[in-house]
Protein backbone atom coordinates (compact mmCIF):
# COMPACT_ATOMS: atom_id res chain seq x y z
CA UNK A 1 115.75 123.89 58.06
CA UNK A 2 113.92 122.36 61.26
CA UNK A 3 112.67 125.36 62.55
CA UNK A 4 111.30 126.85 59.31
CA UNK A 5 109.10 123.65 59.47
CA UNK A 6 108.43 124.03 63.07
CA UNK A 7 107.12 127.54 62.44
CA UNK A 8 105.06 126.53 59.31
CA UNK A 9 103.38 123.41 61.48
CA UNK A 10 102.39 125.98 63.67
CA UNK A 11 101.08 129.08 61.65
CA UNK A 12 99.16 126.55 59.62
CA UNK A 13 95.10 127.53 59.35
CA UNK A 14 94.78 124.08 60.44
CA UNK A 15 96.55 124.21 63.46
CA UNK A 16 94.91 124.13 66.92
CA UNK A 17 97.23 126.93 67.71
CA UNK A 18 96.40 129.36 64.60
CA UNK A 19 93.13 128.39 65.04
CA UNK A 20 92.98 129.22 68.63
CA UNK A 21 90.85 125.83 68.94
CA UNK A 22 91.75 125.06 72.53
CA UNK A 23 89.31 126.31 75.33
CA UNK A 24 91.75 125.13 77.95
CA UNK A 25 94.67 122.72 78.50
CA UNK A 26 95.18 120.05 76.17
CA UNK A 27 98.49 118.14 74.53
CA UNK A 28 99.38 119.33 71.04
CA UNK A 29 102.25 117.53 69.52
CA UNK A 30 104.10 118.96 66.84
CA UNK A 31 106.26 116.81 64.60
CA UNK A 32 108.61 117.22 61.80
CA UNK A 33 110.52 114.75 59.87
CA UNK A 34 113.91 115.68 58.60
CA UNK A 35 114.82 113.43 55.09
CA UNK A 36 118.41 114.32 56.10
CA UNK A 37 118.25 114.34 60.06
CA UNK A 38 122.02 112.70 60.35
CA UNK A 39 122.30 110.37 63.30
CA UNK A 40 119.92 111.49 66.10
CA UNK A 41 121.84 110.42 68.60
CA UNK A 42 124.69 112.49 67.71
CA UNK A 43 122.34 115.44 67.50
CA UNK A 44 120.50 114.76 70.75
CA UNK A 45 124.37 114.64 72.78
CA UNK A 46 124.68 118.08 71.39
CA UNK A 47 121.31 119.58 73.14
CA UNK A 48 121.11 121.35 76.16
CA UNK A 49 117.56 120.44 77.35
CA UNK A 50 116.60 118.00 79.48
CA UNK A 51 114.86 115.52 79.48
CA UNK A 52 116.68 113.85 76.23
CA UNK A 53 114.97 110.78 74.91
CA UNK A 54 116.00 108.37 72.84
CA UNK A 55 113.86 105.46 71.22
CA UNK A 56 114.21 102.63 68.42
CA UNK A 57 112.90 99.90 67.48
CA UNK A 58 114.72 96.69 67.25
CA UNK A 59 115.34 97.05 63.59
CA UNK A 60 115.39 100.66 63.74
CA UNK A 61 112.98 101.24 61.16
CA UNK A 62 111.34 103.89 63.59
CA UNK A 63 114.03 106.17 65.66
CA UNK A 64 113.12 109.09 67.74
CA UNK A 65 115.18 111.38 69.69
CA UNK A 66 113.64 114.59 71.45
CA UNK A 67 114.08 117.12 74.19
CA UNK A 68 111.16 118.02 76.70
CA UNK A 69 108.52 116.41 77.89
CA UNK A 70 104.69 117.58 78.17
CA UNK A 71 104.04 115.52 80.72
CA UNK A 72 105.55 113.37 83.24
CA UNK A 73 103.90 110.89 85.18
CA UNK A 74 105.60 108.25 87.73
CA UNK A 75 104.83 106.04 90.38
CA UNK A 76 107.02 104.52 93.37
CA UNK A 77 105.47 101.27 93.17
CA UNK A 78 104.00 98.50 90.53
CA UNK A 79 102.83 100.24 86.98
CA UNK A 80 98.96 99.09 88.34
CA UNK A 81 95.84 100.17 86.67
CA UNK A 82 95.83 103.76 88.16
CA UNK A 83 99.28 104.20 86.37
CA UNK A 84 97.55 103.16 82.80
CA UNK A 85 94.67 104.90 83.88
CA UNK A 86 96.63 108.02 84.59
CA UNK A 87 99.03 107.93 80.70
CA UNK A 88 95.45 107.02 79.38
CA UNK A 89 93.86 110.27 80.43
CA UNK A 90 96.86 112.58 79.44
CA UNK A 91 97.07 110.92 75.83
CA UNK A 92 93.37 111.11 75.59
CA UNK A 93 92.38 109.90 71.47
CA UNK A 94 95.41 111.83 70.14
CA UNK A 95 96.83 108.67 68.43
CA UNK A 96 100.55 109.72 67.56
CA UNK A 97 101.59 111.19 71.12
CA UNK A 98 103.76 108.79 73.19
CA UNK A 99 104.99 108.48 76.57
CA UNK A 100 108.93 107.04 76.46
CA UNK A 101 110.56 105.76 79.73
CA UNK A 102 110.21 102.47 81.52
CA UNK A 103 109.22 100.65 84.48
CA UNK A 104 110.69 98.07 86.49
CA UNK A 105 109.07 94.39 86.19
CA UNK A 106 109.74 93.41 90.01
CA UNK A 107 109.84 96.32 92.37
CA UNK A 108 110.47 93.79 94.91
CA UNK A 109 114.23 93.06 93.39
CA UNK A 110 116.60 95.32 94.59
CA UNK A 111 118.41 97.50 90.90
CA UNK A 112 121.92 96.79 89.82
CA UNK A 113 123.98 99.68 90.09
């Protein structure tokens, strides 16, 4: 069951939040892999939370779906250097976290609707 995992990942003595590790804000991701998950996209229609994201690879060898987000970050203009600057600060060295979305390539070209 997902949430028994969920709730052992957390109560874990090595866990930043057992261990009370954190002397302010900081992003903790907690991840559990299902051998029997079912199709995640069919799972992730069926969940009330927003937002829903949805990733995979083009030979879907790696698929995530998820609900929530830690952190947001946007920009109404190019994806410039204060942009990478900005997703490089809130990942920090925690190698596994992600940031899903896009960007547009031209913001000059107006968006098909």
């Amino acid at each position: 069951d997902a949430r028994k995992l969920l709730e052992a990942a957390l109560t874990a003595p090595e866990s930043p939040v057992a261990a009370g590790s954190s002397s302010g804000p900081c992003l903790l991701r907690i991840e559990v892999e299902l051998a029997d998950a079912g199709d995640p996209m069919h799972w992730l229609t069926h969940q009330a939370a927003y937002p829903r994201v949805y990733f995979a690879d083009g030979d879907k060898d790696v698929v995530v779906a998820g609900v929530g987000a830690a952190a947001m970050v946007r920009s109404d203009g190019a994806v410039d250097g204060a942009v990478w600057q900005q997703l490089g600060a809130v990942l920090g060295d925690t190698a596994r976290a992600r940031f899903y979305g896009g960007a547009r390539f031209d913001s000059h070209v107006h968006a098909a609707l």
